[in-house]
Protein backbone atom coordinates (compact mmCIF):
# COMPACT_ATOMS: atom_id res chain seq x y z
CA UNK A 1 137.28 206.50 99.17
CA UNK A 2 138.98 205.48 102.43
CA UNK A 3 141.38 202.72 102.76
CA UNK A 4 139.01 201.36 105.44
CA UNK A 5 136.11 201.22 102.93
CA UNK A 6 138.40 199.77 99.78
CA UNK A 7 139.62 197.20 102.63
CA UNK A 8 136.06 196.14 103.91
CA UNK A 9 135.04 196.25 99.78
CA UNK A 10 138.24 193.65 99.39
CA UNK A 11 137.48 191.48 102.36
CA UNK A 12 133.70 191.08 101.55
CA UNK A 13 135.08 190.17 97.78
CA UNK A 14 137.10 187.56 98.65
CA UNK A 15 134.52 185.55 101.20
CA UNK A 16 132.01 185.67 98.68
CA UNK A 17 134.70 184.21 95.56
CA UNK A 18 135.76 181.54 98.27
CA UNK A 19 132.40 180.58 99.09
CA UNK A 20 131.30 180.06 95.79
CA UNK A 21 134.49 178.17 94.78
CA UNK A 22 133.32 175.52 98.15
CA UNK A 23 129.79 175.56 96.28
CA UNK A 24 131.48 174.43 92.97
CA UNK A 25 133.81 172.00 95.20
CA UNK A 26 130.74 170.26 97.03
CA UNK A 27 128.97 170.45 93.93
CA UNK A 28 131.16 168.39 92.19
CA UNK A 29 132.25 165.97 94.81
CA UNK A 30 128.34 164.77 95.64
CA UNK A 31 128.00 164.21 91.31
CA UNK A 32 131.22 162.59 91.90
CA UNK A 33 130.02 160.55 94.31
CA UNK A 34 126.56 159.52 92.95
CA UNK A 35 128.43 158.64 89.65
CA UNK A 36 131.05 156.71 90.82
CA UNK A 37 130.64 153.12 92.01
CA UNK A 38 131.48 153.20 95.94
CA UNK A 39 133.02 150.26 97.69
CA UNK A 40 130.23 147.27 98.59
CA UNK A 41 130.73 144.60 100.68
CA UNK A 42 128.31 141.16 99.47
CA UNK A 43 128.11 138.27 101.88
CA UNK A 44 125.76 135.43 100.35
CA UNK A 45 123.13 134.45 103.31
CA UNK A 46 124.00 131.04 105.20
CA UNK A 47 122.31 128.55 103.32
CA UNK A 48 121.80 124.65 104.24
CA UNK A 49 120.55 121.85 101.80
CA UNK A 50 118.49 119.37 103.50
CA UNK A 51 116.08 116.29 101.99
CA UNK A 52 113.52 115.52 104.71
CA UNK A 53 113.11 112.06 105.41
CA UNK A 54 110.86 110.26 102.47
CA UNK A 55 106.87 109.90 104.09
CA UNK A 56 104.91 107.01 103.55
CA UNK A 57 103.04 106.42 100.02
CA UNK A 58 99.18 106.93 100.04
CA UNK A 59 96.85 106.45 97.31
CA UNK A 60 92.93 106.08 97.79
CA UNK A 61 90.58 104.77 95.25
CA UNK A 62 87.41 106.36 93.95
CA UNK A 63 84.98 103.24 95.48
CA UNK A 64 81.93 101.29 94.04
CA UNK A 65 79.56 102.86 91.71
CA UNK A 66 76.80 104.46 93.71
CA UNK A 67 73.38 105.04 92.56
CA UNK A 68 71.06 107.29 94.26
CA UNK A 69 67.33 107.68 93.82
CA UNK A 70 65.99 104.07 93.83
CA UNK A 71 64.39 104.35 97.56
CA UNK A 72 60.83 106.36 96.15
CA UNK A 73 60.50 107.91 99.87
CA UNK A 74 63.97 109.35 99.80
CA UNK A 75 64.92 110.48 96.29
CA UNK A 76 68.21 111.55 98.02
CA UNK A 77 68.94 107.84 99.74
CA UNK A 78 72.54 106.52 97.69
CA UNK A 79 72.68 102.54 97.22
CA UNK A 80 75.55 100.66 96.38
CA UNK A 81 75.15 99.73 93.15
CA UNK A 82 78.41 98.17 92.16
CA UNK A 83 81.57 96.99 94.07
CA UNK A 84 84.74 97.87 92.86
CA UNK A 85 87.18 95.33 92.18
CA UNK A 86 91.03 96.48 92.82
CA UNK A 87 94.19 95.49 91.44
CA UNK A 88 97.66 97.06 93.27
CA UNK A 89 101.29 96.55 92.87
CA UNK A 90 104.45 97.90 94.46
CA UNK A 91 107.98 98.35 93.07
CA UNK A 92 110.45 94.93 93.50
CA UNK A 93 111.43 93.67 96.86
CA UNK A 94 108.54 96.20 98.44
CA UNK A 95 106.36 94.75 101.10
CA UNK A 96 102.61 94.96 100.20
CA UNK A 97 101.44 98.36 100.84
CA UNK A 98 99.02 98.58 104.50
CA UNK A 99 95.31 98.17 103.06
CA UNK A 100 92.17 100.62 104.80
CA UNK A 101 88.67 100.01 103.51
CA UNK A 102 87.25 103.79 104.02
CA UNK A 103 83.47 104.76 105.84
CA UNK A 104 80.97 106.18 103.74
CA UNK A 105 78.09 107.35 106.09
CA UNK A 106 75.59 106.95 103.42
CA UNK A 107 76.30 102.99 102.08
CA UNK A 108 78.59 101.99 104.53
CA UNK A 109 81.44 100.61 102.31
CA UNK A 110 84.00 103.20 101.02
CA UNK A 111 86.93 103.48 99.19
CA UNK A 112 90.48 101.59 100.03
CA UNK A 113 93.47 103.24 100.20
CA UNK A 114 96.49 101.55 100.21
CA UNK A 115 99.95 103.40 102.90
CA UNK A 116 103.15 102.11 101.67
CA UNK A 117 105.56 103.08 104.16
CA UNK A 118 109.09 104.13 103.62
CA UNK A 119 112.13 101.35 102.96
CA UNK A 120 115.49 102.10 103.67
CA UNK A 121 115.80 105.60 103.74
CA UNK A 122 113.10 105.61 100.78
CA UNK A 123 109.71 106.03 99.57
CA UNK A 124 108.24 103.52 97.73
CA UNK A 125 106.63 103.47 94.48
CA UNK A 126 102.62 102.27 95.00
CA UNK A 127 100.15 101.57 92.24
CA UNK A 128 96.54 100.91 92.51
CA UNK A 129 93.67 100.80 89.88
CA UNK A 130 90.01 99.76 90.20
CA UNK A 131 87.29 98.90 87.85
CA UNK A 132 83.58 97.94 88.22
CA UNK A 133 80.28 97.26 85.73
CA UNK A 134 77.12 97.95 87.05
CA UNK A 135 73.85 96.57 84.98
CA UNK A 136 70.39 97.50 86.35
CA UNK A 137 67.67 99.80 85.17
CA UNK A 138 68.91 103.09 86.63
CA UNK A 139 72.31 102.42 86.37
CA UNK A 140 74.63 100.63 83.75
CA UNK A 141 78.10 100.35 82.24
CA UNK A 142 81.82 99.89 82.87
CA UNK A 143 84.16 102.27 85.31
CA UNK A 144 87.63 102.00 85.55
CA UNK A 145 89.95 104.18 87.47
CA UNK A 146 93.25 104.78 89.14
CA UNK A 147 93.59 105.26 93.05
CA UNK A 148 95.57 108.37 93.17
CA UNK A 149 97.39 110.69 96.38
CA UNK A 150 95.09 113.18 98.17
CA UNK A 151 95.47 116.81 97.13
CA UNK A 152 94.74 120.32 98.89
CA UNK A 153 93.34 121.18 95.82
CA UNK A 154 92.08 119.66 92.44
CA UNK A 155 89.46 120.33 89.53
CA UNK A 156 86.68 117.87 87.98
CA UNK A 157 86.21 118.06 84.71
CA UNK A 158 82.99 116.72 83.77
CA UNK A 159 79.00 115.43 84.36
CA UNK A 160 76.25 117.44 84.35
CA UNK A 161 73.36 118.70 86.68
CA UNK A 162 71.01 118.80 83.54
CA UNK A 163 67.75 116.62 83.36
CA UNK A 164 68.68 112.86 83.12
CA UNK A 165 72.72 113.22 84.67
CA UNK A 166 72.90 111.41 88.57
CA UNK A 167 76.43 112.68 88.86
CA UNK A 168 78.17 112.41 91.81
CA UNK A 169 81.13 114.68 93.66
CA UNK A 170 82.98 112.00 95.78
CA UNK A 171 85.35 112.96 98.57
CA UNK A 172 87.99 110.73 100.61
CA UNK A 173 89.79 111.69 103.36
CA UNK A 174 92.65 108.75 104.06
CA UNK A 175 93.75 110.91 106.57
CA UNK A 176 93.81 110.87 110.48
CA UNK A 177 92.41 114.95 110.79
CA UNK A 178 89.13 116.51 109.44
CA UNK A 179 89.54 118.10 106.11
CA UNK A 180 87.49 121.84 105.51
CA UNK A 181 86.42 121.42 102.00
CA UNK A 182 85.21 124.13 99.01
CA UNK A 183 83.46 123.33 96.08
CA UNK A 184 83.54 125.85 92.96
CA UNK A 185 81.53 125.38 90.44
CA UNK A 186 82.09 126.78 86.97
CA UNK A 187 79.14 126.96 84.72
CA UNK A 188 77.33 130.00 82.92
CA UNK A 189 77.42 132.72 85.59
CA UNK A 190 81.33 132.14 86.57
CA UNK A 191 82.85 130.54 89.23
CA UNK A 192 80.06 130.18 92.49
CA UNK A 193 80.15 128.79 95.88
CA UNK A 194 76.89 127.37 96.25
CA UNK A 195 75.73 126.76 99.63
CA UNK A 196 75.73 123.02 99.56
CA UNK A 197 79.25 123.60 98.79
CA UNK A 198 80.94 125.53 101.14
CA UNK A 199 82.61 124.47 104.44
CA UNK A 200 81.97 120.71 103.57
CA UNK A 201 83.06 118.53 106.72
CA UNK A 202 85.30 115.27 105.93
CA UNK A 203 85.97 113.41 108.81
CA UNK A 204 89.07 111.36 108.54
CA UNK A 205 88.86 107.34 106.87
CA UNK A 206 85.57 108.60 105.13
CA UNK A 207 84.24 109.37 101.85
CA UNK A 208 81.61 112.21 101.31
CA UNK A 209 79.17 111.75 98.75
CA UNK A 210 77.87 115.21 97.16
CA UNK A 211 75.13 115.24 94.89
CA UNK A 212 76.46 117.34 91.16
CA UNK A 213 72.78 118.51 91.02
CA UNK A 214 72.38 120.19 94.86
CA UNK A 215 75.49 122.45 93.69
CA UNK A 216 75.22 123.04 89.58
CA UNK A 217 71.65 122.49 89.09
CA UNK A 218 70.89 122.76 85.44
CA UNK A 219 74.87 123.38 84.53
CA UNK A 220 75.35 121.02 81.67
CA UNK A 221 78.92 121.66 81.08
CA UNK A 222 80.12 121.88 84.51
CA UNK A 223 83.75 122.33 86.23
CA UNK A 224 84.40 122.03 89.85
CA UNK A 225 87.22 123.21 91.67
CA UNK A 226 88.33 121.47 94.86
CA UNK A 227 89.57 122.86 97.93
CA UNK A 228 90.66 121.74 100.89
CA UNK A 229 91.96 122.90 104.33
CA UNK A 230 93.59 120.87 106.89
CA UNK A 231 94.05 117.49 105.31
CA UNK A 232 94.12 116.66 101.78
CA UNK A 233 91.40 114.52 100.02
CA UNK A 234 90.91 112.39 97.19
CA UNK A 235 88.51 113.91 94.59
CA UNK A 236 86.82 112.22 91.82
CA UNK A 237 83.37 112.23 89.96
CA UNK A 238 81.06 109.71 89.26
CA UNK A 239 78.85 110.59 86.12
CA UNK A 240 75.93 108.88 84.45
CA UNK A 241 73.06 109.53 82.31
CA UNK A 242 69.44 108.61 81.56
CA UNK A 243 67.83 108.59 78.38
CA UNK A 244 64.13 107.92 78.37
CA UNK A 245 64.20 105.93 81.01
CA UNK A 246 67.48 103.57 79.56
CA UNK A 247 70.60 104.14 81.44
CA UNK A 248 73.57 105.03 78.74
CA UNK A 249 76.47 104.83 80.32
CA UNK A 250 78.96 105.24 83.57
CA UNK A 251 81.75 106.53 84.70
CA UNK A 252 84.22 107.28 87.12
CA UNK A 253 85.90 110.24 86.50
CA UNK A 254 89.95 111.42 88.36
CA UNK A 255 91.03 114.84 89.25
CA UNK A 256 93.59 117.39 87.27
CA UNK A 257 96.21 118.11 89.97
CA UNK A 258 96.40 121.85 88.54
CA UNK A 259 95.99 124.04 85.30
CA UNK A 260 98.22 123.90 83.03
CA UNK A 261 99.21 125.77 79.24
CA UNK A 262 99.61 122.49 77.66
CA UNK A 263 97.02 119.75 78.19
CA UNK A 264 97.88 116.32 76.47
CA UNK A 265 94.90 113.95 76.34
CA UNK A 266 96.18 110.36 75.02
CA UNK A 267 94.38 107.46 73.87
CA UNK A 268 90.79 108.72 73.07
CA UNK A 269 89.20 105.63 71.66
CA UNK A 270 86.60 106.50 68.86
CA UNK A 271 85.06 103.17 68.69
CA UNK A 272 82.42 103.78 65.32
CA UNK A 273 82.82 106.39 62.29
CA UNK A 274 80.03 109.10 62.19
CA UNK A 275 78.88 107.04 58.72
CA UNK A 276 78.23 103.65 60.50
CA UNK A 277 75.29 105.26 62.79
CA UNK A 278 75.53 108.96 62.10
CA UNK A 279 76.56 109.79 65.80
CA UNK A 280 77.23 113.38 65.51
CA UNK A 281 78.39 114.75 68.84
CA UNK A 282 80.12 111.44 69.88
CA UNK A 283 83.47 113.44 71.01
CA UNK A 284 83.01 116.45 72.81
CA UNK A 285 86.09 118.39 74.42
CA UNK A 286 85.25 120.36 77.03
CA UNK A 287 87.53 123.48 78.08
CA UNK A 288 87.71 125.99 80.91
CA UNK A 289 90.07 129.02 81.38
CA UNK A 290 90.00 129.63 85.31
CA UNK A 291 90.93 133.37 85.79
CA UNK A 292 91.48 135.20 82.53
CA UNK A 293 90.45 135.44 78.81
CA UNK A 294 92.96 133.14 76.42
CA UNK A 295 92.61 131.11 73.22
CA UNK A 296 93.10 127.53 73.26
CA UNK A 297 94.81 125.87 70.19
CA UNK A 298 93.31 122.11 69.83
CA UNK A 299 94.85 119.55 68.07
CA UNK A 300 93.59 116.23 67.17
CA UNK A 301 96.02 113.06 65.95
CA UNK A 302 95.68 109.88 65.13
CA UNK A 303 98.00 107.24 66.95
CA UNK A 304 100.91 106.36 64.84
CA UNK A 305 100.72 109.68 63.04
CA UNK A 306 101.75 112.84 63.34
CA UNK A 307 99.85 115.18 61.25
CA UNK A 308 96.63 116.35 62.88
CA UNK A 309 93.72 114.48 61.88
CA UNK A 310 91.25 117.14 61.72
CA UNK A 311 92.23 121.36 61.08
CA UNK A 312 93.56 122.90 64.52
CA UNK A 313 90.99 125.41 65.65
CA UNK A 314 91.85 128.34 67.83
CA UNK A 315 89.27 128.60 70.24
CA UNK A 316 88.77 131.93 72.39
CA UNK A 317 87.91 130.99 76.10
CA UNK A 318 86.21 133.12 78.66
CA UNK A 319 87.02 133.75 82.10
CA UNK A 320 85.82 131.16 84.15
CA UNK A 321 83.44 129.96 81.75
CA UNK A 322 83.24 126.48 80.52
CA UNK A 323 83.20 125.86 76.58
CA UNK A 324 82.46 122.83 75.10
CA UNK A 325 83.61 121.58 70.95
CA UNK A 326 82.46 119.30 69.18
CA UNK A 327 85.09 117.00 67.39
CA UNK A 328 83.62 115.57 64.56
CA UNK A 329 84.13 113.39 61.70
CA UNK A 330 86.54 111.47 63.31
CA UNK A 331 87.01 107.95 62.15
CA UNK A 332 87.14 105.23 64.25
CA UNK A 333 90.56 104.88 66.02
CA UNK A 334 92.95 106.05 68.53
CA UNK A 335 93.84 109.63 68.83
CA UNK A 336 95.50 112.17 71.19
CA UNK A 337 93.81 115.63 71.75
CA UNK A 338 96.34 118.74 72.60
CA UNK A 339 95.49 121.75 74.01
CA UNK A 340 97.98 125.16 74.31
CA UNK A 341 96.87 128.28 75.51
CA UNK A 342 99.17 131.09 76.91
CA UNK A 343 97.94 130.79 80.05
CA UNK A 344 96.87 127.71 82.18
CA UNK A 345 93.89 125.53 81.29
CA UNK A 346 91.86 122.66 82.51
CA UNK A 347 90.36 119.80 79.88
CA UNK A 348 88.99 116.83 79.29
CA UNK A 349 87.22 114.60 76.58
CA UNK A 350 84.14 113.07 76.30
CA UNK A 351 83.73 109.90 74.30
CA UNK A 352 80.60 107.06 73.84
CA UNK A 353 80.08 103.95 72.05
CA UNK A 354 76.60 105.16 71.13
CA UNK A 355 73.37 106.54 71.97
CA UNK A 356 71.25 103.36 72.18
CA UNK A 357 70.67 100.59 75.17
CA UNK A 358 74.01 98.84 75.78
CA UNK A 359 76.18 101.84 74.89
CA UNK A 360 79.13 103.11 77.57
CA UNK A 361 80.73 106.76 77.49
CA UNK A 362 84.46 107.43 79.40
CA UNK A 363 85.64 111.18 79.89
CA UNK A 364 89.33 111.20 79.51
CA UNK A 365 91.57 113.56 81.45
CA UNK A 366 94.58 115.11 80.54
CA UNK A 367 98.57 112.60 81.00
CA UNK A 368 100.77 114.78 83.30
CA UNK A 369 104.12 114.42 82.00
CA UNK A 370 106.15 111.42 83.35
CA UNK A 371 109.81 111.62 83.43
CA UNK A 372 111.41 108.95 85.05
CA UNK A 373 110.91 105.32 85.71
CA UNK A 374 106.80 104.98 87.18
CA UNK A 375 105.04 102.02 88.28
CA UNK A 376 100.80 101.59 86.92
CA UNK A 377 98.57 99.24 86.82
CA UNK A 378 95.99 97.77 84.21
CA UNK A 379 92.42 96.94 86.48
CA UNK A 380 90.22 93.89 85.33
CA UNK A 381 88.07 94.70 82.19
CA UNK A 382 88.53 94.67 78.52
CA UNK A 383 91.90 94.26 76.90
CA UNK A 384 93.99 98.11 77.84
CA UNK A 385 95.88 99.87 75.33
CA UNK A 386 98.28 102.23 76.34
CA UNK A 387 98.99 105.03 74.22
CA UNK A 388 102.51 106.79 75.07
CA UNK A 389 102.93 110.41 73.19
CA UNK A 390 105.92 112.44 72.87
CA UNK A 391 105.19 116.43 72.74
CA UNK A 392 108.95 116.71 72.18
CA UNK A 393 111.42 118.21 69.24
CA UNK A 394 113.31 114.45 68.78
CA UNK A 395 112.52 110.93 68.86
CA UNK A 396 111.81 109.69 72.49
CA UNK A 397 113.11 106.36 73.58
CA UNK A 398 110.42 104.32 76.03
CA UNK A 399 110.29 100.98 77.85
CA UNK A 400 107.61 99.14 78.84
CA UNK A 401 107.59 95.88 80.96
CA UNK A 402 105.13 93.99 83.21
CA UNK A 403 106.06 93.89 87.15
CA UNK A 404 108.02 90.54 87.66
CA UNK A 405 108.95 90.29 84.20
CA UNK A 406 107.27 88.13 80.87
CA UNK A 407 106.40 90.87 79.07
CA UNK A 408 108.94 93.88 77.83
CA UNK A 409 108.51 96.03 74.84
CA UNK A 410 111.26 99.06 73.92
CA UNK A 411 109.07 101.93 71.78
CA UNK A 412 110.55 104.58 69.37
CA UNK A 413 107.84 107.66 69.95
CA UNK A 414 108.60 109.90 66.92
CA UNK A 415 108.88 113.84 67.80
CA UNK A 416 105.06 114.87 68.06
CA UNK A 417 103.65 111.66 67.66
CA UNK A 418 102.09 108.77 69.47
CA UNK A 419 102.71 105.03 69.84
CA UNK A 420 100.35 101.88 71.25
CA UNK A 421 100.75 99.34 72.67
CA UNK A 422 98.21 96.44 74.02
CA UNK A 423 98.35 94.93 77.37
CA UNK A 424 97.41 92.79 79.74
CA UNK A 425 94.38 93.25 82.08
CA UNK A 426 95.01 93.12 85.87
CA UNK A 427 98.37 93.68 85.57
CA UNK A 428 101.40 96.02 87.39
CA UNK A 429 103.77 97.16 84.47
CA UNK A 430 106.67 100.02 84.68
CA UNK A 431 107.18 102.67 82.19
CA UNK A 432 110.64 103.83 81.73
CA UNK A 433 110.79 106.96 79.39
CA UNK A 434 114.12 108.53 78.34
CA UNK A 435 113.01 111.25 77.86
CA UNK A 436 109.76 113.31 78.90
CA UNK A 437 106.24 111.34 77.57
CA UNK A 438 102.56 111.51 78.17
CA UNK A 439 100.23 108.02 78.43
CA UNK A 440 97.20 106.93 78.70
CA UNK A 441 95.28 103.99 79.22
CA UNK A 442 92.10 103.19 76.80
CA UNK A 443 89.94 100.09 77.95
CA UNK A 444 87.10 99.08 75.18
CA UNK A 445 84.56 96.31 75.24
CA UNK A 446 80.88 95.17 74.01
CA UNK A 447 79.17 98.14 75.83
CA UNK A 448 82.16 98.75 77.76
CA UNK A 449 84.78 102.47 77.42
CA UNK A 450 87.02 103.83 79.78
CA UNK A 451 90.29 105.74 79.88
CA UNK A 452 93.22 105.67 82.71
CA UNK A 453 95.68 108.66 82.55
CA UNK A 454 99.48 107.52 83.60
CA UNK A 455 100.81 109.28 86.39
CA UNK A 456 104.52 110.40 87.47
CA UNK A 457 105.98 108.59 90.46
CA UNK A 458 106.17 111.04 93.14
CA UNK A 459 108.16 109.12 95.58
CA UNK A 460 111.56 111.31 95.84
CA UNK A 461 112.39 113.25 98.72
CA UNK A 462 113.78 116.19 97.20
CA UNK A 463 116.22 118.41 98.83
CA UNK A 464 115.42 121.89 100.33
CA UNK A 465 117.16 125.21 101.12
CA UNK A 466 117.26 125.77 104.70
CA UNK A 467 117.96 129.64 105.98
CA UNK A 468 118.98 129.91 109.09
């Protein structure tokens, strides 16, 4: 072998061992570099906290009891059947909130709302409530209700479009633009849009009046979802019922701002025992999961007590298919009805004095959860009760006083129980919880039932996060 060839043999050798050892460097300097933490630099994103100035307070009332039918050559035609009489309040030192009387196109006379207008950098706390007792041959009973804000969007629980119901979908716009307006209906097939309501037209200072029947014809455990789209509205429902020709009963019934997993429903007065008249089917709680499948857990207690009244039933709910239960054997009394699922929920409870000529029924809806010091009002009508429950782990601490003073009470709410208290009628009172409660009005009379949840103040202007 030539010392050319040994030194091309040596050269090629020694590029191919340093080119391997640069594999083995590189090699180990990108692991390196994956596996060790490199230098970051964090800068948190300019932030600014701002609270908008506080807009005026609006409420808007549900209106008089309507009836339709009575005009034989247009079964359609509405008629005023009842006027509603309102009582309103405002926090101390307040002026008196501005007053609008609402259009409806069909009777003329609508709703009022009531604009309270910022004080002092502030908004300020308004309370309104209305009651009204119709007595004809179509049409009879006592309705009471609360005027509460317009929403974008809110759910009806309650009525029928079965043989016998006149139910009613009411809608009031208090504001000064057209509101776009969907109605869902939840019955047996699902959710549907029916024609008669989709793309519903409010024009601004008027109530709508939608017939239950023209959109859930034959539905007799409907729930309707409300939608709206460039102004908010005021929904509510009124429902009554016919039995062989006599009227049994009316009432006006609020919106549920939203689902929720926990529904409290306080104050459901059960005004006989099933052995006095053997009124099985008196209470009936009706249920809807929106969206997916979920048990509900329902609980029934008596006021003043806190272990359930009846066994808590789990109750599987469908998919955007009303359920209805029947709570029986309840004695006559005050109770609170619970509801928990793991996902959110809408309720309510239907309660009547009867099935005979005289008798009244109320639906009560579910007490959002009121934290801090809120302003409500008792309407004209039987003697109120207000029922205050505590969901909570320890004993909750609650005051209760009327509006300018001569009546104060302080309530102890034991953990998972309920407390009442009776009250004036036609009077402004403030609740001042402690700590987190429910409440709820219950109004009964000769022939007369009705039920008032309490609602939060909403009046703060809270602060938001600004990025520029």
């Amino acid at each position: 072998m030539s010392d050319r060839r040994v030194f091309r043999w040596a050269t090629t050798s020694a590029r191919l061992l340093i080119g391997t050892a640069v594999s083995v460097v590189a090699v180990i300097a990108v692991v390196t570099a994956v596996t060790v933490p490199w230098p970051t630099v964090v800068r948190e994103p300019v932030q600014i906290a701002a609270t908008p100035a506080p807009a005026a307070s609006v409420i808007t009332c549900d209106g008089a009891l309507l009836s339709i039918g009575r005009n034989a050559a247009d079964a359609a035609s509405l008629t005023l059947a009842a006027r509603q009489t309102v009582v309103t309040g405002v926090k101390d030192g307040a002026a008196e909130p501005q007053q609008q009387t609402l259009t409806n196109d069909a009777v003329g006379e609508g709703p009022v709302t009531l604009t309270a207008p910022p004080e002092a950098g502030a908004a300020v706390d308004v309370a309104a409530a209305g009651a009204a007792t119709a007595r004809a041959d179509d049409l009879a009973g006592f309705a009471a209700s609360a005027c509460r804000p317009p929403l974008l969007e809110s759910w009806l629980v309650g009525g029928s479009g079965a043989t016998g119901a006149a139910d009613l979908v009411l809608l009031s716009n208090p504001g000064t633009v057209a509101a776009t307006v969907q109605l869902t209906v939840y019955g047996v097939a699902g959710p549907q849009t029916p024609p008669g309501g989709a793309d519903l037209i409010v024009a601004p200072g008027t109530q709508r009046v939608v017939p239950l029947a023209g959109i859930a014809l034959g539905e007799e455990s409907p729930v309707v979802r409300v939608s709206a789209v460039g102004a908010p509205i005021h929904a509510s429902l009124q429902t009554s019922i016919t039995r062989t020709l006599t009227p049994g009963g009316v009432d006006q019934v609020g919106p549920i701002a939203a689902p929720e997993s926990q529904l409290v429903i306080a104050g459901v007065a059960v005004t006989r025992s099933p052995a006095q008249d053997g009124s099985a089917g008196a209470t009936m709680l009706r249920m809807l999961s929106p969206s997916v499948a979920t048990t509900a857990r329902v609980v029934v207690t008596a006021a003043g007590r806190t272990e359930p009244a009846r066994a808590a039933q789990e109750v599987p709910l469908e998919p955007g298919s009303p359920l209805e239960l029947e709570l029986d054997g309840l004695a006559a009394g005050s109770y609170t009805v619970t509801v928990e699922a793991e996902t959110p929920v809408v309720a309510a409870v239907w309660q009547t004095t009867g099935f005979g000529e005289g008798d009244d029924f109320a639906w009560y809806t579910p007490s959002p959860e009121v934290a801090a010091s809120t302003l409500f009002v008792t309407p004209g009508g039987p003697v109120p009760t207000l029922t205050v429950v505590n969901p909570g782990t320890a004993p909750a601490d609650v005051s209760v006083a009327a509006h300018g003073g001569g009546f104060e009470v302080d309530l102890t709410v034991p953990a998972g129980g309920s407390t009442t208290v009776r009250l004036s009628p036609r009077t402004v009172y403030v609740i001042d919880p402690a700590d987190p409660v429910r409440a709820g009005l219950s109004l009964t009379g000769d022939g007369a039932l009705a039920g008032i949840p309490v609602w939060p103040a909403d009046v703060a202007a809270h602060a938001i996060v600004v990025y520029p």
